[in-house]
Protein backbone atom coordinates (compact mmCIF):
# COMPACT_ATOMS: atom_id res chain seq x y z
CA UNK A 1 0.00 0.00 0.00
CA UNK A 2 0.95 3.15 -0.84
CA UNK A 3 1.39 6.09 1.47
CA UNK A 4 0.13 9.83 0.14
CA UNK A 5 2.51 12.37 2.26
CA UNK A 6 0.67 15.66 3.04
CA UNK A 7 2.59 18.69 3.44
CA UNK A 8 0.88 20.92 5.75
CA UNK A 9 1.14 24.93 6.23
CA UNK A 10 0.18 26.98 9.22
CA UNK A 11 0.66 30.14 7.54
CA UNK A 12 -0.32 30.48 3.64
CA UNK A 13 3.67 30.82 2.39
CA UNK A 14 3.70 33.65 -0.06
CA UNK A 15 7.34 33.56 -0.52
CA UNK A 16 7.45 31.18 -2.88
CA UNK A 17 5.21 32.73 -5.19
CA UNK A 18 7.52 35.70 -5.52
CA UNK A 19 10.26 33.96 -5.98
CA UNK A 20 8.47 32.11 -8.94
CA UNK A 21 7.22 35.64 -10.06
CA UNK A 22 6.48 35.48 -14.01
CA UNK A 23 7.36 39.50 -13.88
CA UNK A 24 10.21 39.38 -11.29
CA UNK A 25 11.47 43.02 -12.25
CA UNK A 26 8.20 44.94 -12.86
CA UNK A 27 7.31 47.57 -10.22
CA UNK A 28 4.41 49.95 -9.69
CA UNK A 29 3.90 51.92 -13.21
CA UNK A 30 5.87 55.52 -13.79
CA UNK A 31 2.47 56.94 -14.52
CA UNK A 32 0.55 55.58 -10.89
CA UNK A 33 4.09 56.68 -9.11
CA UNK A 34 3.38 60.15 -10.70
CA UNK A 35 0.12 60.18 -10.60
CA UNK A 36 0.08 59.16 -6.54
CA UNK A 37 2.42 61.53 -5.71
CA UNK A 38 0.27 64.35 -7.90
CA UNK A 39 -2.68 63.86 -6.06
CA UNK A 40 -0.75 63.69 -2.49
CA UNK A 41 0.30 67.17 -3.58
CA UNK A 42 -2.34 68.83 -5.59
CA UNK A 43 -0.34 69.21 -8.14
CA UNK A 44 -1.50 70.23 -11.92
CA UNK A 45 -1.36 67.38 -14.07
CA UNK A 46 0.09 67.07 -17.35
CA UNK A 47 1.70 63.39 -16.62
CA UNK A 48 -0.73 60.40 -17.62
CA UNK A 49 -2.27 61.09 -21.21
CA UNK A 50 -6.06 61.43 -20.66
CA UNK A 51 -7.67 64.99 -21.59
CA UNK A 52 -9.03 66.93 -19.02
CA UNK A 53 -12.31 68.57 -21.17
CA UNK A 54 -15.39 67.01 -22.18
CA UNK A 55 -16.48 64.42 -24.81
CA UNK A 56 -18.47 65.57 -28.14
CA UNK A 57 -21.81 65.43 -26.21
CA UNK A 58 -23.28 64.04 -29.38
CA UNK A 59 -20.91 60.76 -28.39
CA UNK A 60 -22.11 60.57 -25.17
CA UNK A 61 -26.06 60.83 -26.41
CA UNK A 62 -24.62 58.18 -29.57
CA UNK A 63 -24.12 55.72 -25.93
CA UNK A 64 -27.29 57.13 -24.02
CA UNK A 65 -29.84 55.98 -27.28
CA UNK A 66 -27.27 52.18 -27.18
CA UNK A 67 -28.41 52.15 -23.52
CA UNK A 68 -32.15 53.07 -23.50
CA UNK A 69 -32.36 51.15 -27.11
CA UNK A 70 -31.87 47.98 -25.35
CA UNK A 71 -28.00 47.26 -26.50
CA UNK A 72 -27.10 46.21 -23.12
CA UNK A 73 -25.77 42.21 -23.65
CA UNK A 74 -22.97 40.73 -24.97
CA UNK A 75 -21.80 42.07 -28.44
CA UNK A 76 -20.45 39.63 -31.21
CA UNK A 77 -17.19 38.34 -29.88
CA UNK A 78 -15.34 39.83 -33.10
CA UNK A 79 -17.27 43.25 -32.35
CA UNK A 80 -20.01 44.80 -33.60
CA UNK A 81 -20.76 44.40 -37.42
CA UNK A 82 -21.61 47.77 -38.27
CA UNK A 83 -18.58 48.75 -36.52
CA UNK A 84 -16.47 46.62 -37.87
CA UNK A 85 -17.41 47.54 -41.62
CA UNK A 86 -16.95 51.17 -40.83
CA UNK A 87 -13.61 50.59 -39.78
CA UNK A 88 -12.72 49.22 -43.08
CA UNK A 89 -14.29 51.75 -44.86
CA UNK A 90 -12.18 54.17 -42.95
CA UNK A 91 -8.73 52.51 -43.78
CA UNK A 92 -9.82 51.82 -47.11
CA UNK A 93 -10.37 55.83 -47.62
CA UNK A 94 -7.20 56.71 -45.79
CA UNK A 95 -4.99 54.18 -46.73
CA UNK A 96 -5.93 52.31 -49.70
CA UNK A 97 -6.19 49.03 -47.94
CA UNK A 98 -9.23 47.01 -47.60
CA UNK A 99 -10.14 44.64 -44.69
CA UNK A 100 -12.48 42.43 -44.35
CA UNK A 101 -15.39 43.15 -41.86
CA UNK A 102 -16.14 39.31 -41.36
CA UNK A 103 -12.33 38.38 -40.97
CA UNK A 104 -9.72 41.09 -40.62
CA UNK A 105 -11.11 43.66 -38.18
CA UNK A 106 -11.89 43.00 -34.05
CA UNK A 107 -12.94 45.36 -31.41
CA UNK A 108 -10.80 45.33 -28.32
CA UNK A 109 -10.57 46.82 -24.96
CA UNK A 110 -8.61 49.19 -26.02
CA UNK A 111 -5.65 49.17 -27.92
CA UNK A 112 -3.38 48.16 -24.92
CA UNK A 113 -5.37 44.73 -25.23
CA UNK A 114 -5.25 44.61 -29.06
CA UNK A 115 -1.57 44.64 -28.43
CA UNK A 116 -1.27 41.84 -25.13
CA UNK A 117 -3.51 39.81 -27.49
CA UNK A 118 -1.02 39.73 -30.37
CA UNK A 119 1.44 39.11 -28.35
CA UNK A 120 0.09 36.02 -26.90
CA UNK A 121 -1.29 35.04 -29.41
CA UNK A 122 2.33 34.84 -31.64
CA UNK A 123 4.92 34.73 -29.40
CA UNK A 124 6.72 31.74 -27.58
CA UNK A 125 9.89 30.51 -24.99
CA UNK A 126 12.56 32.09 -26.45
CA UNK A 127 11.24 34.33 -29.47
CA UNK A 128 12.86 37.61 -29.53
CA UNK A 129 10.90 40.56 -29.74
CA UNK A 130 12.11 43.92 -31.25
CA UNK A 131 11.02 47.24 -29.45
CA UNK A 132 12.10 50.20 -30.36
CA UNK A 133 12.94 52.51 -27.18
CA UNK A 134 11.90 55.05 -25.30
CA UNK A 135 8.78 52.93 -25.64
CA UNK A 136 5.56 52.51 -23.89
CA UNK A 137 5.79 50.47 -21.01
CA UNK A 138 3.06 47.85 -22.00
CA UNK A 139 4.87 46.13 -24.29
CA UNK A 140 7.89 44.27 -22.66
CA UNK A 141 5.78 42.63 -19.48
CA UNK A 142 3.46 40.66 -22.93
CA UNK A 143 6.43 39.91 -23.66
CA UNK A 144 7.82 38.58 -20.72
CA UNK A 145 5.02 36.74 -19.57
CA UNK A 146 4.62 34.87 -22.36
CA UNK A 147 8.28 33.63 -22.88
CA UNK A 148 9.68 35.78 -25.11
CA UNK A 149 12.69 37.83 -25.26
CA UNK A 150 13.00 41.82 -25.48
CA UNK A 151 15.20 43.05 -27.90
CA UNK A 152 15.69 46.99 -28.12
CA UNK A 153 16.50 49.37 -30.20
CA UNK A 154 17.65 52.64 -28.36
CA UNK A 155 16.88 56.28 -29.99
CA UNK A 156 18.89 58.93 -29.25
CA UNK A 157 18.10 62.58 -27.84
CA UNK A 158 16.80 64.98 -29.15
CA UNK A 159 15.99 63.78 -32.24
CA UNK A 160 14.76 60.64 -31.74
CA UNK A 161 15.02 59.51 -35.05
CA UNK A 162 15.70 55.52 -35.91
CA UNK A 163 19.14 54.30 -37.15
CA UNK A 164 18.04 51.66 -39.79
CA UNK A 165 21.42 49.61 -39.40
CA UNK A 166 21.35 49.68 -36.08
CA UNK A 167 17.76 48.14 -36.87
CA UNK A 168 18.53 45.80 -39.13
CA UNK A 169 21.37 44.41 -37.19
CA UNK A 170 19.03 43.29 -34.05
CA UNK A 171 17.52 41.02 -36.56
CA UNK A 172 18.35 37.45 -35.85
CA UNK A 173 16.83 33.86 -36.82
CA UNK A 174 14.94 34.32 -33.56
CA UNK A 175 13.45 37.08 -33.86
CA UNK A 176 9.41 36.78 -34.35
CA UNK A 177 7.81 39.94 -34.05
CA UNK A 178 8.52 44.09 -33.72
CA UNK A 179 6.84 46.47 -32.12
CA UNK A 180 6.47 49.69 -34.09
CA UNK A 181 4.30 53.17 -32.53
CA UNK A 182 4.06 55.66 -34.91
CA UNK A 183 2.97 58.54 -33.95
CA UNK A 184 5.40 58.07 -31.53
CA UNK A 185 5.03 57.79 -27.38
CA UNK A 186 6.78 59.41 -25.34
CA UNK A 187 8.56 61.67 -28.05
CA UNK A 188 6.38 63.00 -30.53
CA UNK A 189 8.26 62.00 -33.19
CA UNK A 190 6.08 59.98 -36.63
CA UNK A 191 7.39 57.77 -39.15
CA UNK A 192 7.51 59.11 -42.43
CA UNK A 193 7.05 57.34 -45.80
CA UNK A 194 10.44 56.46 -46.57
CA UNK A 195 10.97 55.08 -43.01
CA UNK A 196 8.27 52.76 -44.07
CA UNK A 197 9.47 51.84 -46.80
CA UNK A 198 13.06 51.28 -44.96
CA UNK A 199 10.97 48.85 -42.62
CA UNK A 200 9.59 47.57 -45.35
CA UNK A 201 12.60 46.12 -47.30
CA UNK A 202 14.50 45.10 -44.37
CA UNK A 203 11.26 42.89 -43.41
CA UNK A 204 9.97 41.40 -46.69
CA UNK A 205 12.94 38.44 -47.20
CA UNK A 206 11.51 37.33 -43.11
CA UNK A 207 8.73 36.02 -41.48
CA UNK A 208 8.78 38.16 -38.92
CA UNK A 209 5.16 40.05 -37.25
CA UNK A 210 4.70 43.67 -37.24
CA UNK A 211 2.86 45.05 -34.49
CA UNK A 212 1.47 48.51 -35.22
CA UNK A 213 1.00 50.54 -32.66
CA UNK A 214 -1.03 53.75 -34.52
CA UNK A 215 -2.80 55.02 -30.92
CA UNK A 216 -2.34 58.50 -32.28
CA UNK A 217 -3.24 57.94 -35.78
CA UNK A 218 -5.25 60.92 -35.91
CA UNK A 219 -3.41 63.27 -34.17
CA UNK A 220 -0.19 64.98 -36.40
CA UNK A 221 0.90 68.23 -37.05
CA UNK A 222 2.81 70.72 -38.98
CA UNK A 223 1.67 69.35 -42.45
CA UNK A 224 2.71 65.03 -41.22
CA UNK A 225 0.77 62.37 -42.57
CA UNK A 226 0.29 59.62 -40.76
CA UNK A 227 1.60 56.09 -42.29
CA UNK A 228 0.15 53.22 -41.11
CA UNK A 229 1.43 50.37 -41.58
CA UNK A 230 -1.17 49.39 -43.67
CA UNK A 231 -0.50 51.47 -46.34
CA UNK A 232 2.42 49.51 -47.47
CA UNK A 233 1.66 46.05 -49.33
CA UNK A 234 4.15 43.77 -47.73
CA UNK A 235 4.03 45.18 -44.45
CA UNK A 236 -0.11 45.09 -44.37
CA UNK A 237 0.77 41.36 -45.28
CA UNK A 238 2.76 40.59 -41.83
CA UNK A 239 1.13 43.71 -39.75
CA UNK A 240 -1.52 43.54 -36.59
CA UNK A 241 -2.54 47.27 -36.70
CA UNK A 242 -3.86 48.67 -33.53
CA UNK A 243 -5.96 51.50 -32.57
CA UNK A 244 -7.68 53.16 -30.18
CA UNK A 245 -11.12 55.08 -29.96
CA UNK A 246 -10.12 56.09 -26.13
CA UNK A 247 -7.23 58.65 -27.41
CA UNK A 248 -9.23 60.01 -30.69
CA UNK A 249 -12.01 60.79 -29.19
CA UNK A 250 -11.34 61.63 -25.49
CA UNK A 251 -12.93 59.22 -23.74
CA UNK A 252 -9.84 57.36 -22.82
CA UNK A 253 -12.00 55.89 -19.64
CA UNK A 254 -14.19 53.71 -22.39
CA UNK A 255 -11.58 51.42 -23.21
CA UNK A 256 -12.14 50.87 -26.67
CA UNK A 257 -10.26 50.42 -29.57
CA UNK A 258 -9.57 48.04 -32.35
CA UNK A 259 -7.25 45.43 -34.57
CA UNK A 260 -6.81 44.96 -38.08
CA UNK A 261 -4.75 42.13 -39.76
CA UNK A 262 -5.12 39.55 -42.49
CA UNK A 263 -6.99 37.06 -42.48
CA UNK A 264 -4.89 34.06 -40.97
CA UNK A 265 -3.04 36.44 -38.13
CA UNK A 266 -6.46 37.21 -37.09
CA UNK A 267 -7.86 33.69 -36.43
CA UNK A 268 -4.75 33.21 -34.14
CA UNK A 269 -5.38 36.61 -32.28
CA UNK A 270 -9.05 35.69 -32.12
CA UNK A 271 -8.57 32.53 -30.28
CA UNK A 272 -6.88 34.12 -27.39
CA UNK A 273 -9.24 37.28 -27.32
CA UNK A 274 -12.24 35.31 -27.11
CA UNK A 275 -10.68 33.65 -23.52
CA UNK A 276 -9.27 37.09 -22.56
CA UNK A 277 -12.39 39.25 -22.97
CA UNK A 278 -14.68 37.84 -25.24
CA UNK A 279 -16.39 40.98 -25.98
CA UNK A 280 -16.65 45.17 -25.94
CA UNK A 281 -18.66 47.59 -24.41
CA UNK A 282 -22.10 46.91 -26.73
CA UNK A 283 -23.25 50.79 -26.25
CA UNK A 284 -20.78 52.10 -27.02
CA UNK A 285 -19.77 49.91 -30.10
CA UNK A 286 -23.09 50.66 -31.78
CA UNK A 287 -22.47 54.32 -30.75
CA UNK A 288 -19.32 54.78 -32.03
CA UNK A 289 -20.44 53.03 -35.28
CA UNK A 290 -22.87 55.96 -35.74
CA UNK A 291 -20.42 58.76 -34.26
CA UNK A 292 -17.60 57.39 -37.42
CA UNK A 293 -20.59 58.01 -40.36
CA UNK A 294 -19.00 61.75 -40.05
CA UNK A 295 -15.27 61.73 -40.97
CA UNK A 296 -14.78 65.02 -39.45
CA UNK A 297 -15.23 63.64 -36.00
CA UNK A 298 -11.79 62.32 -36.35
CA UNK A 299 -10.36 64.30 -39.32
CA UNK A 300 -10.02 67.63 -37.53
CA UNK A 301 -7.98 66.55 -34.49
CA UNK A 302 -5.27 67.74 -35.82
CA UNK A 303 -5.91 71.18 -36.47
CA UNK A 304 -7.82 70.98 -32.48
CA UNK A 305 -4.56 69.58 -30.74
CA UNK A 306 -2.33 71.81 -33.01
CA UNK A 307 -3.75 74.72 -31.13
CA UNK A 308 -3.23 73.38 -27.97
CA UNK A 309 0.26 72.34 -28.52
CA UNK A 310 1.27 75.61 -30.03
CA UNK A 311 -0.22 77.44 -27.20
CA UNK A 312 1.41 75.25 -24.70
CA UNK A 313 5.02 75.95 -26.50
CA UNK A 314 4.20 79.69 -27.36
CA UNK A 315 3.96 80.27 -23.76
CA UNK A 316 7.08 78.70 -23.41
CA UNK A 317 9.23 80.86 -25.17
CA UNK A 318 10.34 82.75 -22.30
CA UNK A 319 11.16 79.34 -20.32
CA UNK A 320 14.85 78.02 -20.02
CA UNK A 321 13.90 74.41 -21.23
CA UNK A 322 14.60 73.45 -25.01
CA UNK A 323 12.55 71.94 -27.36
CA UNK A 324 11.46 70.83 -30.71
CA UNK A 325 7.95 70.80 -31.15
CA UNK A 326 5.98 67.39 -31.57
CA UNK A 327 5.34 66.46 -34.38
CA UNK A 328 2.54 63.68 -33.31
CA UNK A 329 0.56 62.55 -30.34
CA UNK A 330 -0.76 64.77 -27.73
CA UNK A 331 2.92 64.33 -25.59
CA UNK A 332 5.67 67.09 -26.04
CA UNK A 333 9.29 66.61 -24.47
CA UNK A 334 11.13 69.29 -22.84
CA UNK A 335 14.77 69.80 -21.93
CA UNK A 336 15.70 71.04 -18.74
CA UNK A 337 19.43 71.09 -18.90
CA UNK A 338 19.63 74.51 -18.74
CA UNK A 339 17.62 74.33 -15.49
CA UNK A 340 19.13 71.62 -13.31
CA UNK A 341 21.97 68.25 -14.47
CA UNK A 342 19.41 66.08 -12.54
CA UNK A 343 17.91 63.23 -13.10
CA UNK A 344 15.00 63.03 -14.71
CA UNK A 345 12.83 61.25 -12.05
CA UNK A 346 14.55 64.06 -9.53
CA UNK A 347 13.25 66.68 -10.81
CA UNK A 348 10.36 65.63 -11.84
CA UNK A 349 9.46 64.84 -8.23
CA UNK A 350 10.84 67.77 -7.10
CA UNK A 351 8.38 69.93 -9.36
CA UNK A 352 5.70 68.04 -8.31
CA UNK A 353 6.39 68.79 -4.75
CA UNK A 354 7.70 72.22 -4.71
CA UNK A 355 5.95 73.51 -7.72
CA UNK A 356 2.70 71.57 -7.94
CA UNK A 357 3.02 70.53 -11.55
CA UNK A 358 3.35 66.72 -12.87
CA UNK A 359 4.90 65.02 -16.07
CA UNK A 360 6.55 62.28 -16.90
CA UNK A 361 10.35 60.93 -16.68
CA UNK A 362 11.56 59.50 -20.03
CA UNK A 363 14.00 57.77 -18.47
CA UNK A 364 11.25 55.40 -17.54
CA UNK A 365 10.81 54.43 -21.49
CA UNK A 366 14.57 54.09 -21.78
CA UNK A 367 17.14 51.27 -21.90
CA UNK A 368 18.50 50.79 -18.65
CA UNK A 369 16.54 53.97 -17.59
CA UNK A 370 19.67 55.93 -19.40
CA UNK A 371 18.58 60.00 -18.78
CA UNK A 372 18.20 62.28 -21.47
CA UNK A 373 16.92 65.03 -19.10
CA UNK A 374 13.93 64.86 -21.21
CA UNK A 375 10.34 65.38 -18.95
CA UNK A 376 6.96 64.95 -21.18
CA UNK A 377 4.29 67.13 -20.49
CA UNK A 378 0.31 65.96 -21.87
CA UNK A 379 -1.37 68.81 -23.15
CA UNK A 380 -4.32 67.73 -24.35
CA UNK A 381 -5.61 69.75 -21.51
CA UNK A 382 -8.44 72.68 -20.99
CA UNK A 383 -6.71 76.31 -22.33
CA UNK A 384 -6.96 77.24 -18.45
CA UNK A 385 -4.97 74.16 -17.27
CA UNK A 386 -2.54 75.35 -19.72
CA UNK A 387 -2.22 78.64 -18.55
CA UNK A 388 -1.51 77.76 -15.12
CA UNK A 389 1.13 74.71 -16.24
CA UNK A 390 3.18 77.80 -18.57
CA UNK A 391 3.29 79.87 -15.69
CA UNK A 392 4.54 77.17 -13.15
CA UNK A 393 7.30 76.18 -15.88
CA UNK A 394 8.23 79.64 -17.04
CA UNK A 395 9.36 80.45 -13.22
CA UNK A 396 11.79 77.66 -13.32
């Protein structure tokens, strides 16, 4: 006879569980650090990248009809039709690229779950990963978690521009996937045509997965256009492109977005989405299917966060930090070196405390946190808000 040894605890032993930690190096977020410490001080906030006005209130009646209208169960699991077709029809009108409504095009729960899904969906033990850097912070733990290997690509100050060599040369018969944001978080910067088509070449002779990160598709300045990924044949071919409805219409607290990708990338991403969510928002699907009959809704962002950005800088002008305006996003870096040899995360702690006025460390988005005294500011904020964050800076 057999004997079953039981191994008995009187105190649940955590221990072991962090040591066995799947995300062994991940701490609390830059942005909940900031944002903590912002609140702790009533400090102005320009950190985390939400807007601080109001949604188009013909949105927010677009979700009040969903509501009252009866929309209130599960939506299809690939998203709502209508809005799926829409979406095409938008990419097809931008970009010259058609996807399929039945099979190319998924809602998600925002873009930052577009992107885990992808991930998880693709990558394995031991596939490498390229990211370019500074990079949003939600892309390595995917990574991580599911096996795979990081692999960065750092861009240097102040430009921020990417060293196609240098690119090329992290490409290995491991590598599985990259990670592309364009416009770009933290720094403003966007992609242009013949970076694409850079991208492009160096990818076709591979079989290697572009991830798309086109958040701020909507939102560039100064005379950019924005090119997506799916623009350009071969990369379409390879490319999950994700969105987000949060950022372009300023209702980042909706979590919604979306994922476009051919055909056979899809069905993989699908499988894992349907365990991971299953579904969107219904409401707010149907409403944003009616809210994207009218182009302009999204069109004209970039003349509305143009003015905001060049009365953020404007007011700057009299300030000792540097810059070059962004040219994308709702994010724009400043130099302080003429103000303090700090770090970054210094002084921006420091100015929340003593000046009452948040933003972000890029170090955080940087290899080995490497400082390019470099703070970002968000200024997708109310003219007012604005005011009071150029007068707090221009004192420094």
């Amino acid at each position: 006879m057999s004997v079953i040894k039981i191994i008995t605890f009187t105190t649940m032993d955590y221990n072991q569980y962090k040591r066995a930690s799947k995300l062994p190096d991940v701490k609390t977020t830059i942005f909940t650090t900031v944002g903590n410490l912002a609140r702790k001080h009533a400090a102005l906030d320009l950190s985390q990248g939400f807007p601080n006005f109001k949604a188009d209130e013909k949105l927010i009646s677009l979700v009040n009809d969903a509501l009252i209208n009866g929309h209130n169960q599960y939506a299809p699991m690939q998203g709502y039709f209508s809005l799926r077709e829409i979406i095409s029809e938008k990419i097809a009108s931008l970009h010259q690229r058609t996807y399929s409504p039945a099979d190319e095009v998924t809602i998600t729960v925002g873009a930052t779950q577009a992107i885990f899904t992808a991930i998880t969906a693709f990558i394995n033990k031991g596939d490498e990963v390229i990211i370019i850097k500074p990079a949003y912070d939600c892309y390595e733990p995917a990574i991580t978690l599911n096996g795979g290997i990081p692999v960065y690509v750092q861009l240097d100050a102040p430009d921020y521009k990417i060293d196609w060599s240098a690119f090329e040369n992290k490409i290995t018969d491991k590598t599985k996937m990259v990670i592309l944001n364009t416009p770009h978080n933290p720094t403003g910067t966007v992609l242009t045509k013949s970076d694409m088509e850079e991208l492009e070449r160096i990818l076709k002779p591979t079989n290697i997965i572009l991830l798309s990160d086109e958040v701020y598709e909507h939102i560039t300045f100064d005379g950019q256009v924005h090119e997506s990924a799916s623009k350009f044949p071969d990369l379409a071919s390879r490319s999950f492109v994700c969105a987000s409805f949060g950022k372009t219409f300023h209702v980042t607290g909706w979590k919604i977005g979306y994922c476009v990708a051919p055909a056979e990338l899809m069905a993989e991403f699908r499988k894992v989405h349907q365990f991971a969510v299953f579904c969107v928002d219904h409401p707010v699907q149907r409403a944003m299917a009616d809210y994207l009959k009218h182009p302009s809704h999204y069109l004209d962002l970039n003349n509305f966060y143009q003015e905001k950005r060049d009365f953020f800088l404007n007011g700057l002008k009299s300030s000792k930090f540097k810059f070059k305006p962004s040219l994308g996003t709702y994010f724009q870096l400043l130099d302080y070196t003429n103000i303090s040899k700090e770090e970054d995360e210094d002084i921006s702690r420091r100015i929340i405390i003593e000046n009452g006025l948040a933003s972000i460390p890029i170090s955080s988005f940087n290899v080995d946190n490497r400082n390019d005294f470099m703070l970002r500011f968000c200024f997708a904020k109310k003219k007012e808000t604005l005011e009071k964050a150029v007068e707090i800076l221009c004192k420094l």
